[in-house]
C-alpha atoms as a PDB file:
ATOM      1  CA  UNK A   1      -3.762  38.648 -53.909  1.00  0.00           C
ATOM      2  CA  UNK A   2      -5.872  37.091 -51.070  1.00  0.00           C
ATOM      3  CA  UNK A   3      -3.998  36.935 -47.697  1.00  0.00           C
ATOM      4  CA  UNK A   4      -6.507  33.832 -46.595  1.00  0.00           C
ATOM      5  CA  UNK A   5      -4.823  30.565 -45.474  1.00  0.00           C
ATOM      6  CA  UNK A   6      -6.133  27.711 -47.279  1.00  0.00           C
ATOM      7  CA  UNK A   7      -8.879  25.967 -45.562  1.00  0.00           C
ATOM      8  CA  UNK A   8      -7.002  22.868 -45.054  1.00  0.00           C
ATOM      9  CA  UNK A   9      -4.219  24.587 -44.080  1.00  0.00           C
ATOM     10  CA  UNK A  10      -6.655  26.259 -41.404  1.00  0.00           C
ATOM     11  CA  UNK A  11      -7.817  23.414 -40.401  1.00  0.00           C
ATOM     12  CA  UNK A  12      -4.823  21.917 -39.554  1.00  0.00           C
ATOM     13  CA  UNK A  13      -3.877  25.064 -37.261  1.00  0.00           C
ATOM     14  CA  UNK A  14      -7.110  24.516 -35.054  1.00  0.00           C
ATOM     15  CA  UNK A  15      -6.916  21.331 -34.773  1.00  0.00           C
ATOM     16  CA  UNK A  16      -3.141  21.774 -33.143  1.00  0.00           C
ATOM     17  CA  UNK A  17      -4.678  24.678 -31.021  1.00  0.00           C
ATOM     18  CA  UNK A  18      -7.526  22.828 -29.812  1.00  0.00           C
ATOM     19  CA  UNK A  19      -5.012  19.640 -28.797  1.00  0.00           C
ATOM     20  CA  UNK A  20      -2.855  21.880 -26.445  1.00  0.00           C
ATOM     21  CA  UNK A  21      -5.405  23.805 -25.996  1.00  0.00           C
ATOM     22  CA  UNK A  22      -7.431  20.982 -23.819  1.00  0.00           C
ATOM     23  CA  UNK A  23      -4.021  19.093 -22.558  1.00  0.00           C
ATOM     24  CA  UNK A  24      -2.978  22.533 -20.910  1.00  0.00           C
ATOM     25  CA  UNK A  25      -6.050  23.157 -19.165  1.00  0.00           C
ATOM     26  CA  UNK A  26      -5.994  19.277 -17.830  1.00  0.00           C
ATOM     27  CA  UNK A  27      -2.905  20.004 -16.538  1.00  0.00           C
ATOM     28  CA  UNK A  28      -3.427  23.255 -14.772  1.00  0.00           C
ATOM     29  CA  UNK A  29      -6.191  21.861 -13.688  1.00  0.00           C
ATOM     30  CA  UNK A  30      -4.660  19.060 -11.628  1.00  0.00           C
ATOM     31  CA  UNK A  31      -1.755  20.644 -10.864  1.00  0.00           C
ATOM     32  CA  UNK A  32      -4.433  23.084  -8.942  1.00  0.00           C
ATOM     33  CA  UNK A  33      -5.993  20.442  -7.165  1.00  0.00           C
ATOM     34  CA  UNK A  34      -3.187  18.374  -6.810  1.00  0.00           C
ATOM     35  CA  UNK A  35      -0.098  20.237  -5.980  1.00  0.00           C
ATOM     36  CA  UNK A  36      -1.451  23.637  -4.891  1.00  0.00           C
ATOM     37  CA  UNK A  37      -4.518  22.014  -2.591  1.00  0.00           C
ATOM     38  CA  UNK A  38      -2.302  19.115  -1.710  1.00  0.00           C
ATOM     39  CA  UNK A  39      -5.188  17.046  -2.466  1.00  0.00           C
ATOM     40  CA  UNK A  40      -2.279  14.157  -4.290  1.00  0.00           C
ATOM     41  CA  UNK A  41      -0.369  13.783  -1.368  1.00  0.00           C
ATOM     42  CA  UNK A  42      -1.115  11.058   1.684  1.00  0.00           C
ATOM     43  CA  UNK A  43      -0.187  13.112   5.206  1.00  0.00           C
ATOM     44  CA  UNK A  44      -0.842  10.161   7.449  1.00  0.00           C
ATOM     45  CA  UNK A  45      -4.079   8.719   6.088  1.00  0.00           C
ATOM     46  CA  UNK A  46      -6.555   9.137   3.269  1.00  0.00           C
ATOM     47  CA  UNK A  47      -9.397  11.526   3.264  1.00  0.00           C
ATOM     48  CA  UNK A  48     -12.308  11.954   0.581  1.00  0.00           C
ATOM     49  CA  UNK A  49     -10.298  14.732  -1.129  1.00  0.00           C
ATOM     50  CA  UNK A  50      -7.536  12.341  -2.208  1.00  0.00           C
ATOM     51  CA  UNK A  51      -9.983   9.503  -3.135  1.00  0.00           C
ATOM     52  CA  UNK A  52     -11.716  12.995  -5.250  1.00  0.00           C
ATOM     53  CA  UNK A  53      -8.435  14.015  -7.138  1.00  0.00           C
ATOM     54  CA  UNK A  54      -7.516  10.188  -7.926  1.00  0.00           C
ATOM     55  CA  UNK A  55     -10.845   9.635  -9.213  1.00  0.00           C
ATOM     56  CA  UNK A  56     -11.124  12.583 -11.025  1.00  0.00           C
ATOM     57  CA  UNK A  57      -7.793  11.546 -12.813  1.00  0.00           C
ATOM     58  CA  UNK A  58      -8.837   8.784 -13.735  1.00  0.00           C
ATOM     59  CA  UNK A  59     -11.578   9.178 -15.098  1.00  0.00           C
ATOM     60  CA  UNK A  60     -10.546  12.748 -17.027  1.00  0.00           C
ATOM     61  CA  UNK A  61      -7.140  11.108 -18.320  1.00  0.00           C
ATOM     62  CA  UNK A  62      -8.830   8.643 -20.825  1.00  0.00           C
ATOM     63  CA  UNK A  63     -11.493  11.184 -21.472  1.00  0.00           C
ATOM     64  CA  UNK A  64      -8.694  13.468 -22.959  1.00  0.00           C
ATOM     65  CA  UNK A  65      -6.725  10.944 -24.272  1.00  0.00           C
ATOM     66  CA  UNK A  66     -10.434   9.844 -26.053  1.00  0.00           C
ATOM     67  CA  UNK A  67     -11.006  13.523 -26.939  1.00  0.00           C
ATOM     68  CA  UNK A  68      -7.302  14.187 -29.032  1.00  0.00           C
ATOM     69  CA  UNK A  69      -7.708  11.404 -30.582  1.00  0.00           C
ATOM     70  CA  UNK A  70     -11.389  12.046 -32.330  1.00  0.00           C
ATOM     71  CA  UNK A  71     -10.163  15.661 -32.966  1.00  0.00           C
ATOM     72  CA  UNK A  72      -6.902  14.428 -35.029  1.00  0.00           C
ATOM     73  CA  UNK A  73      -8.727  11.435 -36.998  1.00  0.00           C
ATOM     74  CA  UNK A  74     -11.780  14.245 -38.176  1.00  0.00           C
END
């Protein structure tokens, strides 16, 4: 008897892994730069740090969004 998973099966499993995989590391990521640096908070006026985060949330949001959705329709 053959303890392998069946590839599909398998599949499946990575595919799972991979999604909050990618969406956990997004968010530790800008939790990082957001919370811990303070770069998502306005203390007075905006600086090139805040215009950074924003920007880089913008941009990386719809590139993950883009990202799950390729993996889960392969």
């Amino acid at each position: 008897m053959s303890s392998e998973m069946e590839p599909e099966i398998k599949r499946f499993l990575w595919k799972i892994v991979k999604g909050i995989s990618i969406t956990l590391l997004w968010l530790l990521m800008n939790i990082l730069l957001g919370l811990w640096l303070e770069w998502a908070f306005f203390y007075g006026r905006l600086n090139i740090f805040n215009i950074l985060y924003y920007l880089w949330v913008l941009i990386s949001l719809p590139a993950l969004i883009y990202y799950v959705i390729r993996l889960w329709k392969s």
